[in-house]
N, C-alpha and C. Protein backbone atom coordinates (compact mmCIF):
# COMPACT_ATOMS: atom_id res chain seq x y z
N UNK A 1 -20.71 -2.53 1.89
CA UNK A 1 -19.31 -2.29 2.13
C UNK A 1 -18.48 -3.46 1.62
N UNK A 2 -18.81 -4.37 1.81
CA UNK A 2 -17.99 -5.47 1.59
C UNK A 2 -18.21 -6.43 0.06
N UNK A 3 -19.29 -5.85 -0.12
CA UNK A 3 -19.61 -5.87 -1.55
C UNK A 3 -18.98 -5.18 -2.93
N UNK A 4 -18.25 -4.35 -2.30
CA UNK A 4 -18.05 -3.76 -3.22
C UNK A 4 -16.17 -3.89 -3.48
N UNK A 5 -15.65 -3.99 -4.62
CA UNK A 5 -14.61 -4.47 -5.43
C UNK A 5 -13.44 -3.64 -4.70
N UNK A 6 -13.63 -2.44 -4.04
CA UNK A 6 -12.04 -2.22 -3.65
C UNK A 6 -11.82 -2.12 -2.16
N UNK A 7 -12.91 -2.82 -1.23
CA UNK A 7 -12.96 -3.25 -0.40
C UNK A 7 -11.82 -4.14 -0.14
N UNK A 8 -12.00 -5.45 -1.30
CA UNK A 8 -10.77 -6.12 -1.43
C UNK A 8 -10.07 -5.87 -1.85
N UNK A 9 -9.63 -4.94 -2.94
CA UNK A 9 -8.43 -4.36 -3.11
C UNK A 9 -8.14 -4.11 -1.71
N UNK A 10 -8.43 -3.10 -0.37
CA UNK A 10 -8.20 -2.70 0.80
C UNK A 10 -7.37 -3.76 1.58
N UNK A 11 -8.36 -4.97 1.60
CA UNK A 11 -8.32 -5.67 2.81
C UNK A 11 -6.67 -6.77 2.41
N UNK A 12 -6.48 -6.57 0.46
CA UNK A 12 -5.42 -7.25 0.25
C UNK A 12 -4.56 -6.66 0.62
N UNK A 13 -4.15 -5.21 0.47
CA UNK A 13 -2.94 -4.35 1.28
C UNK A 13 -2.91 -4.60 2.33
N UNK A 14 -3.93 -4.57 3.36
CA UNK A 14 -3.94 -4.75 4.84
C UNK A 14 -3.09 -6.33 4.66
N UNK A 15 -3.64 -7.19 4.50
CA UNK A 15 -2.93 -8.46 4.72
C UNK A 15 -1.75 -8.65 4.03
N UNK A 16 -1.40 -7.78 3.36
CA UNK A 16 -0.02 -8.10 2.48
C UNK A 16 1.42 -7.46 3.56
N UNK A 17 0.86 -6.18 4.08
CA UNK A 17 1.63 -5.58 4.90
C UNK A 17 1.37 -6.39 6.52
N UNK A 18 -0.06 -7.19 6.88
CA UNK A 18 0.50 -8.11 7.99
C UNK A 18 1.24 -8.62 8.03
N UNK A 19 1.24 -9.91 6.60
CA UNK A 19 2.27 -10.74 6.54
C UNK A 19 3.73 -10.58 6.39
N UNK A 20 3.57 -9.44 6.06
CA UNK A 20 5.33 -8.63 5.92
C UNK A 20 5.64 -8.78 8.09
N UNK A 21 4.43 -7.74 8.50
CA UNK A 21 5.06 -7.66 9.74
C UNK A 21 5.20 -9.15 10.29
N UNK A 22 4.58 -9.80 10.36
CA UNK A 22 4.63 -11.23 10.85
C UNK A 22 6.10 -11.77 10.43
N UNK A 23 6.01 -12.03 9.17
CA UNK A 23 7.00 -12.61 8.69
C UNK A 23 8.47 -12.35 8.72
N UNK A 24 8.66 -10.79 8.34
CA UNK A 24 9.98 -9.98 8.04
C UNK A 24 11.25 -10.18 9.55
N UNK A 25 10.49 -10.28 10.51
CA UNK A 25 11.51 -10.44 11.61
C UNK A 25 11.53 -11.46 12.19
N UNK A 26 11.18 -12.90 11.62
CA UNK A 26 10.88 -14.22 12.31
C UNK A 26 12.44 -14.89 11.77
N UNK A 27 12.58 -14.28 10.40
CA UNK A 27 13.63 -15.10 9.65
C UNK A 27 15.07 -14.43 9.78
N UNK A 28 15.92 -14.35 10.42
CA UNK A 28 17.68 -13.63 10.71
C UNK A 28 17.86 -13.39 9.35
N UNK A 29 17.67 -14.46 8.32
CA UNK A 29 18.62 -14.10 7.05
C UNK A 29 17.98 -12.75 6.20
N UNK A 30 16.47 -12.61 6.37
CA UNK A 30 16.32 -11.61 6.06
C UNK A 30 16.38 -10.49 6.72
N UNK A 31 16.60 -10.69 7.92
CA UNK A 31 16.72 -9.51 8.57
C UNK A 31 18.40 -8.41 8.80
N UNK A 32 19.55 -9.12 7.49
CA UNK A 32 20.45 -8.34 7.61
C UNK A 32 19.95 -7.42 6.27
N UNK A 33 20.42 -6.04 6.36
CA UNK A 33 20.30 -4.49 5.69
C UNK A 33 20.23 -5.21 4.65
N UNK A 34 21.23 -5.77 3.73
CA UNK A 34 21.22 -6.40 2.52
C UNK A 34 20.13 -6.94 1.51
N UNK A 35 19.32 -7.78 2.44
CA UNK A 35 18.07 -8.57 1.69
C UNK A 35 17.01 -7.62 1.72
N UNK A 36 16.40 -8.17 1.95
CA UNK A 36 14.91 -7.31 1.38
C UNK A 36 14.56 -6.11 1.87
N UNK A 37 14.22 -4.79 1.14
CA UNK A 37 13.83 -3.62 1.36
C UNK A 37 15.23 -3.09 1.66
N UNK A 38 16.31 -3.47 1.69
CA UNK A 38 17.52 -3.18 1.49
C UNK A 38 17.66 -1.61 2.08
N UNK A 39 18.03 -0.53 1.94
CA UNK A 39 18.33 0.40 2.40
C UNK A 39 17.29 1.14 3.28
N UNK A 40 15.89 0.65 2.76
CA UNK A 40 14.65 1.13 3.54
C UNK A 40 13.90 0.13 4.48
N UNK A 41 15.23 -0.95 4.64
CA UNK A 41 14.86 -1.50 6.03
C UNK A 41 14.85 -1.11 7.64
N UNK A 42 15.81 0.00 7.59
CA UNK A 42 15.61 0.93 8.82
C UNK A 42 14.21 1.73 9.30
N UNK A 43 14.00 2.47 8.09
CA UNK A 43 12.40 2.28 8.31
C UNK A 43 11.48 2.21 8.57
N UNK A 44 11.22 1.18 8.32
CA UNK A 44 10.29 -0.14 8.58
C UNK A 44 10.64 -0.53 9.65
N UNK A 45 11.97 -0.93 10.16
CA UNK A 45 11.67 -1.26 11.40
C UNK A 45 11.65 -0.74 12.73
N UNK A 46 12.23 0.90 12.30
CA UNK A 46 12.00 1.51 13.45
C UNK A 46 10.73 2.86 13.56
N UNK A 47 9.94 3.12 12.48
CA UNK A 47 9.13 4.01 12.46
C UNK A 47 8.28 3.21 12.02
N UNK A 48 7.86 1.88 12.00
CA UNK A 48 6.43 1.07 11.88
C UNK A 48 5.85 1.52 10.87
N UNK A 49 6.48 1.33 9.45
CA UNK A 49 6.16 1.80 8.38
C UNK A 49 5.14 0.97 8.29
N UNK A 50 5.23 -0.57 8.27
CA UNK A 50 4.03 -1.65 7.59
C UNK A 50 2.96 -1.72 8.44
N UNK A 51 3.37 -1.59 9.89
CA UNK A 51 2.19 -1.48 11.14
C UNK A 51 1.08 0.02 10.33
N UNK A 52 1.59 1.20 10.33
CA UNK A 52 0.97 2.08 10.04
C UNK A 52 0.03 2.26 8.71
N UNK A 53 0.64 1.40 8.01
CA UNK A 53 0.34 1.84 6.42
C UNK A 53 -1.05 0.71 6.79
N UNK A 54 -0.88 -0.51 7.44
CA UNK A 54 -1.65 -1.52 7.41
C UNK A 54 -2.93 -0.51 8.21
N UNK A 55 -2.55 0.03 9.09
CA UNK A 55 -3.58 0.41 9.85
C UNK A 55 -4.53 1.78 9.35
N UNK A 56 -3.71 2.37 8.27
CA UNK A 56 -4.46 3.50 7.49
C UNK A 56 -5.27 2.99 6.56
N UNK A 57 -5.02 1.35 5.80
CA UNK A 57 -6.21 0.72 5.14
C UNK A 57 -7.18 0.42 5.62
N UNK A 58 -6.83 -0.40 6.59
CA UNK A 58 -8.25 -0.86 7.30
C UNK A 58 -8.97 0.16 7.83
N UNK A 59 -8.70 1.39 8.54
CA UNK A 59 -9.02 2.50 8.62
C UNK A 59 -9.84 3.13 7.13
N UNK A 60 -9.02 3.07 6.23
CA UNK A 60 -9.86 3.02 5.26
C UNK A 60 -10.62 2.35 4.53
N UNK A 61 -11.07 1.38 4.24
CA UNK A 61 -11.98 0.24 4.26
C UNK A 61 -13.65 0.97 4.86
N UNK A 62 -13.26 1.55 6.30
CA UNK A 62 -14.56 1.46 6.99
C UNK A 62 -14.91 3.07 6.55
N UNK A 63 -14.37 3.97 6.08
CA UNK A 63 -15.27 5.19 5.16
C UNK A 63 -15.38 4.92 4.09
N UNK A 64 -16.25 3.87 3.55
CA UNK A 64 -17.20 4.03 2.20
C UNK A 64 -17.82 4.72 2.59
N UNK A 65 -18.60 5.76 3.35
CA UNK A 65 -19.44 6.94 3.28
C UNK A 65 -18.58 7.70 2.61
N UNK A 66 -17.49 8.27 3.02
CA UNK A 66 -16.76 9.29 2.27
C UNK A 66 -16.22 8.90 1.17
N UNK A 67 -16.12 8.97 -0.15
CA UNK A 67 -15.00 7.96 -0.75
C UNK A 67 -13.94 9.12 -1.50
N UNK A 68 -14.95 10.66 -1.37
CA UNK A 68 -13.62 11.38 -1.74
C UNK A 68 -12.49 11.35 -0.80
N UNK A 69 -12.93 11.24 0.68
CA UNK A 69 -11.56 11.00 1.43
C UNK A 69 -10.61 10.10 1.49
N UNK A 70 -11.58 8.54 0.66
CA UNK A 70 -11.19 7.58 0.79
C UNK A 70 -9.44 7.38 -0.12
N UNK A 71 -10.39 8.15 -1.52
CA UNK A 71 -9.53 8.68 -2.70
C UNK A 71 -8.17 9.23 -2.21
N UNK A 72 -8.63 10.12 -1.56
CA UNK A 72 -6.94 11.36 -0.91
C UNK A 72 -6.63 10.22 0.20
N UNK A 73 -6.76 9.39 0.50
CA UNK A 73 -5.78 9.05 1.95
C UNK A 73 -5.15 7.73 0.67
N UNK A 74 -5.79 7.38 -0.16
CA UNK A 74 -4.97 6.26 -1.21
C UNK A 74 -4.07 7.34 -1.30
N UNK A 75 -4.45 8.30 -2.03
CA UNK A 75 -2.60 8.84 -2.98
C UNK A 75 -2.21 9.18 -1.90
N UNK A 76 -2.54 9.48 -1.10
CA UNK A 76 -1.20 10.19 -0.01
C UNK A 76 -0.27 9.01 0.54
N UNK A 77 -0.86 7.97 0.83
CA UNK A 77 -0.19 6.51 0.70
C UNK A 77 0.46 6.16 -0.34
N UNK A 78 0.10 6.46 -1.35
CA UNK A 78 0.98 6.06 -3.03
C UNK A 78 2.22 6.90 -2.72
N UNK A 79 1.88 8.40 -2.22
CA UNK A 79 3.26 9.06 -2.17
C UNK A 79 3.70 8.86 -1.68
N UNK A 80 3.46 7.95 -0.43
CA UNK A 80 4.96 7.37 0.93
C UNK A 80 5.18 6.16 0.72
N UNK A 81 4.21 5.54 -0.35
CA UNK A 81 5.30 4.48 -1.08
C UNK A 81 6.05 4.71 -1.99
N UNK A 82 5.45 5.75 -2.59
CA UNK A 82 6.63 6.33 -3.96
C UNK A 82 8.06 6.95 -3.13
N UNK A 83 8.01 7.29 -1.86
CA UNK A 83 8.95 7.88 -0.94
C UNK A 83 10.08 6.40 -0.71
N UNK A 84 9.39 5.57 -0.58
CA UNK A 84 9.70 4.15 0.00
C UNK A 84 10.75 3.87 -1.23
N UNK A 85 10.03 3.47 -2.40
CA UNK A 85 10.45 3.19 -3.71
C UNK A 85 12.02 3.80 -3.93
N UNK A 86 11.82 4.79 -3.60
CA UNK A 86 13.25 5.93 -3.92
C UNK A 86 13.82 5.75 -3.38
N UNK A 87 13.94 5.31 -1.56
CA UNK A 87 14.85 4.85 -0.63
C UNK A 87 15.34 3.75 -0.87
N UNK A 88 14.78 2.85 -1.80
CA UNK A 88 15.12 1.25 -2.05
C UNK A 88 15.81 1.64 -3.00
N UNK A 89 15.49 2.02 -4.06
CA UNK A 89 17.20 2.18 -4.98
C UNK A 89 18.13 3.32 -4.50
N UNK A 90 18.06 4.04 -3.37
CA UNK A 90 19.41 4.79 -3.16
C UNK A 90 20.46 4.36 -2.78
N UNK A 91 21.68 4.54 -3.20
CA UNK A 91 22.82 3.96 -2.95
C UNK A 91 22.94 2.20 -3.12
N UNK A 92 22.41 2.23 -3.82
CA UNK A 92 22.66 0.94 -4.09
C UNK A 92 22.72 0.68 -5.73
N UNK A 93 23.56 -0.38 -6.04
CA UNK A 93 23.39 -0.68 -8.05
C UNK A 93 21.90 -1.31 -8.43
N UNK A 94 21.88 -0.51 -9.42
CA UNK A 94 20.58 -0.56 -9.72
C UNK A 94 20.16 -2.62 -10.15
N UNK A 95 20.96 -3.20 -10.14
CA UNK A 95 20.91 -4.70 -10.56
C UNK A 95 20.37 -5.20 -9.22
N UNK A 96 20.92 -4.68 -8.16
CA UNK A 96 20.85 -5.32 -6.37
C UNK A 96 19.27 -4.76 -6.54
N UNK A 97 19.32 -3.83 -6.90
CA UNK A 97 17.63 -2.99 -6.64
C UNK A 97 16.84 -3.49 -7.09
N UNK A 98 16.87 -4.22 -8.47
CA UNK A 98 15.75 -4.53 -9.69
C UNK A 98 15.31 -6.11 -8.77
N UNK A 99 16.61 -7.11 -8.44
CA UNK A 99 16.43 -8.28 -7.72
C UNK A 99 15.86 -8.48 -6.69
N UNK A 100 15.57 -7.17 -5.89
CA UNK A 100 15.49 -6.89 -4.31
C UNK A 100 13.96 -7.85 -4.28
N UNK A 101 13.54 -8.69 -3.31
CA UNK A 101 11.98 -8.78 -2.63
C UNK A 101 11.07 -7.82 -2.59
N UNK A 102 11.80 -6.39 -2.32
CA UNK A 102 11.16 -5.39 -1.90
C UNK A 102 10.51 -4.60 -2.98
N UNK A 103 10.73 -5.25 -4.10
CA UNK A 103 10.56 -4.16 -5.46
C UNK A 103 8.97 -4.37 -5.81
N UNK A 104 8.97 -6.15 -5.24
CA UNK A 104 7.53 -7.09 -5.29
C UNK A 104 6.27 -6.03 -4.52
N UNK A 105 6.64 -5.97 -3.41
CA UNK A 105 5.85 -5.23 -2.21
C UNK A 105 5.00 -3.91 -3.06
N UNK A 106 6.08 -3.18 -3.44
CA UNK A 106 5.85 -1.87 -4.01
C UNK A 106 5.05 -1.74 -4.99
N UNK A 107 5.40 -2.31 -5.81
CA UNK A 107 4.77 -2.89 -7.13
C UNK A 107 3.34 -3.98 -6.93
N UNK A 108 3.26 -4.13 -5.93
CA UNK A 108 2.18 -4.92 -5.54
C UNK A 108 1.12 -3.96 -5.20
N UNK A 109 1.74 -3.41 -4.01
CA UNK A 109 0.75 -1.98 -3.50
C UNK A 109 0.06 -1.13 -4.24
N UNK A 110 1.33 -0.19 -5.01
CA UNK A 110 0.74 0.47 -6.11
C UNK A 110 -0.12 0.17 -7.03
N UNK A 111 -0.35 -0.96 -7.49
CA UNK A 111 -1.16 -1.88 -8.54
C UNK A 111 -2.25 -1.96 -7.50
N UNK A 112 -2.47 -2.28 -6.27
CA UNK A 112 -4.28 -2.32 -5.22
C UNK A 112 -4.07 -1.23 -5.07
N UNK A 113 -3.32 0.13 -5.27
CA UNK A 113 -4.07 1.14 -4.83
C UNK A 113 -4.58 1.93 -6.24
N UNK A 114 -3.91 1.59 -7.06
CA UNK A 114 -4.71 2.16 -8.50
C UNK A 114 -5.77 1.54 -8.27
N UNK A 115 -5.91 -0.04 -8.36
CA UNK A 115 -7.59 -0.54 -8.73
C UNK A 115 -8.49 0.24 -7.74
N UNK A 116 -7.46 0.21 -6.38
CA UNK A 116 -8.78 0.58 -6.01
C UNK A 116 -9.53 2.14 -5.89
N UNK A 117 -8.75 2.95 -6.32
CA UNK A 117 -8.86 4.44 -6.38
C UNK A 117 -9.61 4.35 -8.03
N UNK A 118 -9.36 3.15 -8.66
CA UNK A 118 -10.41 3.33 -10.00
C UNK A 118 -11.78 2.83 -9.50
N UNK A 119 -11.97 1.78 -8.67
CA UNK A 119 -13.27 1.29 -8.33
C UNK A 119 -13.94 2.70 -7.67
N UNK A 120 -13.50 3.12 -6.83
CA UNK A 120 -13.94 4.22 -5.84
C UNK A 120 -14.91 5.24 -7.11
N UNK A 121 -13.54 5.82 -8.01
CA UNK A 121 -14.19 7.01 -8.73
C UNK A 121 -14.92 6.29 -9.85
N UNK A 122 -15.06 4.94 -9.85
CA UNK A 122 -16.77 4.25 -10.85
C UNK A 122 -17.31 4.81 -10.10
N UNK A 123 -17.63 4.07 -8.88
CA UNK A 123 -18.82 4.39 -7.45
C UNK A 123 -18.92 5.81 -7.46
N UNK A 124 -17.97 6.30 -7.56
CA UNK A 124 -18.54 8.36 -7.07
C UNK A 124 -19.29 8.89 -8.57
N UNK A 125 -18.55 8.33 -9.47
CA UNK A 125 -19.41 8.71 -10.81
C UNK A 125 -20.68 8.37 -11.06
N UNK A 126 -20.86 6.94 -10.59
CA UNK A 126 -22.49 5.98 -10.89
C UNK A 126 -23.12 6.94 -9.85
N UNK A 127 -22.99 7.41 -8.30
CA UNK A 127 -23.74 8.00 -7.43
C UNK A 127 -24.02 9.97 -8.35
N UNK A 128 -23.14 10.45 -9.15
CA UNK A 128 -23.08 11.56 -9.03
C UNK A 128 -24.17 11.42 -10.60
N UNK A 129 -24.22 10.27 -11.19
CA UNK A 129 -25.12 10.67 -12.42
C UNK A 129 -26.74 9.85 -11.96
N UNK A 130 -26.50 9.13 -10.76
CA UNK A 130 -27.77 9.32 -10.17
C UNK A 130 -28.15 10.08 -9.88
N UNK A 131 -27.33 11.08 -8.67
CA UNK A 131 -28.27 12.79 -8.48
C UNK A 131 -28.47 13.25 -9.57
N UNK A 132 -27.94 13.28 -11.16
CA UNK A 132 -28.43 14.04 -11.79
C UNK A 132 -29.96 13.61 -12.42
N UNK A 133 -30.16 12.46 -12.14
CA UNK A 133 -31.51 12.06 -12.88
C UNK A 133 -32.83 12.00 -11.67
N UNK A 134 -32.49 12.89 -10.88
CA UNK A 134 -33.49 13.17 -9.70
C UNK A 134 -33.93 14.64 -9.59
């Protein structure tokens, strides 16, 4: 389990979205609507977007038995960050949007959840052309 390459992809989302929760409400200046995650700071802080998302990785992390499920609970996460993504540039100029902190996050995520939805389907491919040589 822990051997294997998108494990850490996993465990980096998990800690990327701790340190958000840790961090994001310690500091006032970021915590007016304006700064970071800007319009999709409501959110986050009242429907425990980063608590949840953190807790569906690590959750996922521990089914390497399954990894087709592992696969579908990544994109279904890609799509409620791609949901996220869209809330951060609404109503706002697209210059405030491109500058935002929050653009980092997104763009961070999406990039560990590709690798790791590519590591996964190596692993399901290397296992599926082993059954064939049995």
């Amino acid at each position: 389990m822990i051997q294997r390459i998108q494990t850490i992809y996993m465990s980096l989302l998990v800690m990327i979205n701790l340190f958000l929760i840790v961090f994001i409400d310690n500091d006032p200046e970021i915590s007016l609507p304006e700064s970071i995650f800007g319009n999709f700071r409501p959110y986050i802080n009242e429907f425990f977007f980063l608590e949840i998302l953190a807790f569906i990785f690590l959750i996922n992390i521990f089914l390497f038995s399954k990894p087709k499920f592992q696969i579908n609970i990544l994109k279904i996460s890609s799509i409620v960050l791609l949901l996220g993504l869209f809330s951060l540039f609404d109503e706002r100029p697209l210059k405030t949007s491109i500058t935002d902190p929050g653009l980092i996050y997104f763009s961070l995520s999406f990039f560990l959840i590709f690798m790791s939805v590519n590591a996964i389907s190596k692993d399901v491919s290397i296992i599926n052309s082993s059954n064939r040589i049995r």
